[in-house]
C-alpha atoms as a PDB file:
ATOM      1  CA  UNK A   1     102.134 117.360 134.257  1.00  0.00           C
ATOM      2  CA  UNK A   2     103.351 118.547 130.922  1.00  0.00           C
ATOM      3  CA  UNK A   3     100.865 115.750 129.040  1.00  0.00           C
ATOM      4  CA  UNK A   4      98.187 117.309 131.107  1.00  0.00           C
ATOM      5  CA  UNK A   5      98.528 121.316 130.167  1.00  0.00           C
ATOM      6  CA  UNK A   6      99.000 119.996 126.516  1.00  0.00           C
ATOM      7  CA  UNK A   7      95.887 118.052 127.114  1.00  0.00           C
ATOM      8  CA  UNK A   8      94.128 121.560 128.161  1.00  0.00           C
ATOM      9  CA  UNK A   9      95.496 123.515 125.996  1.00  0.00           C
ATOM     10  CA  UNK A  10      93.948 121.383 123.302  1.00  0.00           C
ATOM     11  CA  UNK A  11      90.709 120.986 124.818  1.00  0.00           C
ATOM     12  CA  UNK A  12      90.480 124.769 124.884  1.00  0.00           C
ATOM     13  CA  UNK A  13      91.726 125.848 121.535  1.00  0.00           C
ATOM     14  CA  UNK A  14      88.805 123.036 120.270  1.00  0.00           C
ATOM     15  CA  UNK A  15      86.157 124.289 122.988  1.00  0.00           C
ATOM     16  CA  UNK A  16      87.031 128.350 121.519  1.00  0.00           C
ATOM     17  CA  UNK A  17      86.916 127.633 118.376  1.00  0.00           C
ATOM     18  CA  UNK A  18      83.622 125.112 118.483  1.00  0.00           C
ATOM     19  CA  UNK A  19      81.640 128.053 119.854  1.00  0.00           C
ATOM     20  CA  UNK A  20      81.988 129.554 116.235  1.00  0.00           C
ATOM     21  CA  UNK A  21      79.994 127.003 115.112  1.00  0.00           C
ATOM     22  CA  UNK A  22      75.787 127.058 114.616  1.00  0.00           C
ATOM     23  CA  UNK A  23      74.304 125.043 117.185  1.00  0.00           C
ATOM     24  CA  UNK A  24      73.788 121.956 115.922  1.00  0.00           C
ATOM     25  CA  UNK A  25      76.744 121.558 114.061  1.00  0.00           C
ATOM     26  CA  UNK A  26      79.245 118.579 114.593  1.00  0.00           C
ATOM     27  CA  UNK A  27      81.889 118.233 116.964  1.00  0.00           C
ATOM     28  CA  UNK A  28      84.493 120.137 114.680  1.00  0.00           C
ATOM     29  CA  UNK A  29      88.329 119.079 115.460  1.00  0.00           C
ATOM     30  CA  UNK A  30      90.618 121.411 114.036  1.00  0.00           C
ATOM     31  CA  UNK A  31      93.973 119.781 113.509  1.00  0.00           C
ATOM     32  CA  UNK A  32      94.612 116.741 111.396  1.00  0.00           C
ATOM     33  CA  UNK A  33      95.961 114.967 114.199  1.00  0.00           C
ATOM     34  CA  UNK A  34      93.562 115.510 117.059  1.00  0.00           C
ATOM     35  CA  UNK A  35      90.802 114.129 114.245  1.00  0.00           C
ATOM     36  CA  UNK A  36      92.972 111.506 112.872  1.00  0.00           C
ATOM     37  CA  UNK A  37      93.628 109.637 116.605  1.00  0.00           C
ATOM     38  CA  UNK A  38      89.685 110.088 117.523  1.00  0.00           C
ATOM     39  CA  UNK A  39      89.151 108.344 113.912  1.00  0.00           C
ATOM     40  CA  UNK A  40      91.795 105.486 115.081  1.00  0.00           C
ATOM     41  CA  UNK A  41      90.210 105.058 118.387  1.00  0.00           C
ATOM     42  CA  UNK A  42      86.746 105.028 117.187  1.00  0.00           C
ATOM     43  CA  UNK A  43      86.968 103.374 113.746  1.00  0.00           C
ATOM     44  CA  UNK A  44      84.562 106.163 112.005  1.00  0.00           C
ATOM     45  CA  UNK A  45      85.624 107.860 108.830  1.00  0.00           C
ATOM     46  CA  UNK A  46      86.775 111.533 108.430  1.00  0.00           C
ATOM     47  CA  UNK A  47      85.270 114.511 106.714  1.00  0.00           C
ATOM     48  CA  UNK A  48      88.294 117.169 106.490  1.00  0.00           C
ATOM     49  CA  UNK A  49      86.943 120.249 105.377  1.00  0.00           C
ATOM     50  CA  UNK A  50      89.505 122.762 104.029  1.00  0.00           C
ATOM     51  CA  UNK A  51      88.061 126.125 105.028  1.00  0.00           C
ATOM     52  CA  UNK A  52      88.861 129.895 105.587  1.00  0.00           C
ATOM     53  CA  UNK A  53      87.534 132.455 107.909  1.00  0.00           C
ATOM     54  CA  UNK A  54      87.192 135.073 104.606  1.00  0.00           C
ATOM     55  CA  UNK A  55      85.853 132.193 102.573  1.00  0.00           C
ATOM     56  CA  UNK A  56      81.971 133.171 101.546  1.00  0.00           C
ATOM     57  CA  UNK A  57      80.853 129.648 100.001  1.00  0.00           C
ATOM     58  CA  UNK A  58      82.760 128.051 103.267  1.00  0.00           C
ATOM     59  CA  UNK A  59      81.061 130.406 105.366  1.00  0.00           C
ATOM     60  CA  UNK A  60      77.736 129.149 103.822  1.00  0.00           C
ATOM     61  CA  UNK A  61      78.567 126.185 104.301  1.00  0.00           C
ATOM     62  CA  UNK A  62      79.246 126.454 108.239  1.00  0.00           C
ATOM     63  CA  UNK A  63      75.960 128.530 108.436  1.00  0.00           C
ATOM     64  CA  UNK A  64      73.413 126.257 106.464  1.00  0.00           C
ATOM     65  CA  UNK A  65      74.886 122.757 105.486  1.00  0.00           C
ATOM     66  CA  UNK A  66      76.666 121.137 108.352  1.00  0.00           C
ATOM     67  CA  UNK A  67      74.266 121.949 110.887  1.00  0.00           C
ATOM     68  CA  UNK A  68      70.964 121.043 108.849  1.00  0.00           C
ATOM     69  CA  UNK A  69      68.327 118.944 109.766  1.00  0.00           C
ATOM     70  CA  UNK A  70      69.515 116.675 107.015  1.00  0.00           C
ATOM     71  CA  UNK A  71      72.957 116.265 108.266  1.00  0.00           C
ATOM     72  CA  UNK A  72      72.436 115.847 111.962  1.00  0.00           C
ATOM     73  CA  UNK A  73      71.752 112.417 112.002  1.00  0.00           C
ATOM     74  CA  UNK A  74      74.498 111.406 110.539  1.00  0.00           C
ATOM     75  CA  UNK A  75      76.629 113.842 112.434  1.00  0.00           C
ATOM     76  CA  UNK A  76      77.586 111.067 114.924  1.00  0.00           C
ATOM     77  CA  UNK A  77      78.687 108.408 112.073  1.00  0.00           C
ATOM     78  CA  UNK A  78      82.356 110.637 111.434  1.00  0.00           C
ATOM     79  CA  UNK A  79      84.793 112.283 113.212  1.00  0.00           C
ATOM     80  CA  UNK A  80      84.941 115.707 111.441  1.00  0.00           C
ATOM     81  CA  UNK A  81      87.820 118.003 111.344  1.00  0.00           C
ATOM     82  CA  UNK A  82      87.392 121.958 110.062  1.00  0.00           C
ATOM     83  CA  UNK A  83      90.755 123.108 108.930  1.00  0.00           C
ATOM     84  CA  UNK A  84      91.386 126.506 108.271  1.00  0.00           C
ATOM     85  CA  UNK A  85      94.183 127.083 105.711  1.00  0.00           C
ATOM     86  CA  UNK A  86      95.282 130.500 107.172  1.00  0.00           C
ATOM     87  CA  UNK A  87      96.498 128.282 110.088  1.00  0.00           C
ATOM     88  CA  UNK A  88     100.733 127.481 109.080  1.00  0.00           C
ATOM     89  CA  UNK A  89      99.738 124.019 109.849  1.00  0.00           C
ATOM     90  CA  UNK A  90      96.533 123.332 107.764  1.00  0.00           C
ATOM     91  CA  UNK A  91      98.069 125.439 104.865  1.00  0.00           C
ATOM     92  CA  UNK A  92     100.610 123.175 104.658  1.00  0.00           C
ATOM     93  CA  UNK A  93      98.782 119.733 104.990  1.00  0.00           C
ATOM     94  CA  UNK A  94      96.376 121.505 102.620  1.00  0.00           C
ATOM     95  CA  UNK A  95      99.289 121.544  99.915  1.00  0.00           C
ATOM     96  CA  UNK A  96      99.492 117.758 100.457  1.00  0.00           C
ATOM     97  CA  UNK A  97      95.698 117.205  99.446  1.00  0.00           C
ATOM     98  CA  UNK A  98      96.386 119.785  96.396  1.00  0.00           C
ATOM     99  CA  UNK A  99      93.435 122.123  97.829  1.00  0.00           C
ATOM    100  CA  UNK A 100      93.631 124.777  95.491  1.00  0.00           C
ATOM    101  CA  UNK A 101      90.109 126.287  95.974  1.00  0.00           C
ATOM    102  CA  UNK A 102      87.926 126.173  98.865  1.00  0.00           C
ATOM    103  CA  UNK A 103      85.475 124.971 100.933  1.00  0.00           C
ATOM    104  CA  UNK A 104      87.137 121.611 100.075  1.00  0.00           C
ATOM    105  CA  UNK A 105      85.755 117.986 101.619  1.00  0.00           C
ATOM    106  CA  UNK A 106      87.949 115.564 101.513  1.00  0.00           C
ATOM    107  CA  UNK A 107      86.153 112.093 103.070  1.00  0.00           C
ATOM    108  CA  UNK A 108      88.661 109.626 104.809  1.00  0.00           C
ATOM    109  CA  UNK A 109      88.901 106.077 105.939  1.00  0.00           C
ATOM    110  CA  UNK A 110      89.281 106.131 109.569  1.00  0.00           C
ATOM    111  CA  UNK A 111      93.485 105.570 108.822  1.00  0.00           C
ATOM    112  CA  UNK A 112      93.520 108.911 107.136  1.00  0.00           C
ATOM    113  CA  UNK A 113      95.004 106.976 104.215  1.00  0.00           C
ATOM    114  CA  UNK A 114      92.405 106.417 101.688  1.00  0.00           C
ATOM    115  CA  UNK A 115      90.017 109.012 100.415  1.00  0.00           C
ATOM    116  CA  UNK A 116      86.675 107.456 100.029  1.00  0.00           C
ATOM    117  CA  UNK A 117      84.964 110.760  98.122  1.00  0.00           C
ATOM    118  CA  UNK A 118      85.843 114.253  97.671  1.00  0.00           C
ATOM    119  CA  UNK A 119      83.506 117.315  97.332  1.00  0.00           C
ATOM    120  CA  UNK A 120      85.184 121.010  95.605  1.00  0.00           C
ATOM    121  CA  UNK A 121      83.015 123.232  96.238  1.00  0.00           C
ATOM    122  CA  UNK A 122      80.100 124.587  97.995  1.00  0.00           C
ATOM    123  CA  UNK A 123      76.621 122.620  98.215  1.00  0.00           C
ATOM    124  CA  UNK A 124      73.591 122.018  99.672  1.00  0.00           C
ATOM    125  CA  UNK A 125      72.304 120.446 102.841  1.00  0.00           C
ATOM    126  CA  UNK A 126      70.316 117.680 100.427  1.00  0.00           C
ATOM    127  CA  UNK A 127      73.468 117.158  98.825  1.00  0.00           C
ATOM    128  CA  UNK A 128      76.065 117.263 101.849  1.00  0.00           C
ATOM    129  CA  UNK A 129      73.401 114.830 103.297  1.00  0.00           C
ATOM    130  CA  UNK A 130      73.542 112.307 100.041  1.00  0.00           C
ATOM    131  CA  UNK A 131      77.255 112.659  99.804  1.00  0.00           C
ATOM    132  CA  UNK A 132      78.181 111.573 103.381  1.00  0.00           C
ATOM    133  CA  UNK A 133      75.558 108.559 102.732  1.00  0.00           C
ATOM    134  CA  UNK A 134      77.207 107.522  99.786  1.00  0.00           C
ATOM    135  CA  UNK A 135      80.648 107.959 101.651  1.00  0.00           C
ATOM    136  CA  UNK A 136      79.264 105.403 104.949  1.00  0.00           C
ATOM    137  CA  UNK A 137      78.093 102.551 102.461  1.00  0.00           C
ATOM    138  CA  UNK A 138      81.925 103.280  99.951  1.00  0.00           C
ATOM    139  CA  UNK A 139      83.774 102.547 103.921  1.00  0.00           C
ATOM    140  CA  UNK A 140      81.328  99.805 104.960  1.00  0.00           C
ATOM    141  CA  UNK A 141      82.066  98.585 101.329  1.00  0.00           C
ATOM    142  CA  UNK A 142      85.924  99.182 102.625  1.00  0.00           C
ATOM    143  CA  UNK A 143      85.995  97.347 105.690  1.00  0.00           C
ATOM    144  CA  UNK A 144      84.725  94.158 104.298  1.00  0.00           C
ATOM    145  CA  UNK A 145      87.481  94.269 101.173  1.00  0.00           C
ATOM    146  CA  UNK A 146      84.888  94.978  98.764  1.00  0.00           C
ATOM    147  CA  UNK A 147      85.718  97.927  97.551  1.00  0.00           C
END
């Protein structure tokens, strides 16, 4: 019984907080470790983006980059997590990456161990778009112990 409210609980706080999001955004997680057991299950890298409600650029970037038509396809290729650092939690494991300015992307092998890329600051959708192409080939690259 206790497993299940957890479970709930979770699926709401994610549900709430995904309706902040643009339609056609991507399935935002927003705690490391919800993101990090999807990536386990699923074997798809991470894109943990380091964010903050008061955050213009990040703001930006919610509006116009993750939800472009140049992103969406490859949307369902990564389990995405959008941390914001005002939360006790995500300050902290925000220390731990050394964000010190944001919107930060950090770009993750499905572990959570080994950064593949890393974007620090705002961009566009054509660049967002290259960047997590570039990221797919560095894991494939990864996976068969060539890289």
């Amino acid at each position: 019984m206790k497993k299940a409210l957890l479970l709930l609980a979770a699926w709401c706080s994610i549900t709430l907080h995904a309706a902040d999001f643009p339609a056609g955004s991507p399935k935002f997680f927003t705690t490391s470790s919800a993101v990090l057991k999807a990536a386990k299950e699923n074997g798809k890298p991470i894109v943990m983006i380091f964010s903050a409600s008061w955050c213009g650029p990040c703001q930006s970037m919610v509006k116009d980059v993750y939800p472009s038509s140049l992103v969406q396809p490859l949307q369902d290729k990564f389990n995405w997590a959008y941390l914001d650092i005002d939360n006790e939690a995500n300050g902290k494991l925000s220390e731990g990456f050394k964000v010190e300015t944001i919107p930060q992307v950090f770009f993750l092998d499905a572990a959570g161990k080994t950064t593949l890329d890393h974007l620090a600051d705002a961009t566009t959708p054509e660049n967002f778009a290259k960047k997590l192409t570039k990221v797919l080939k560095k894991d494939a690259a990864t996976k068969k112990g060539g890289a």
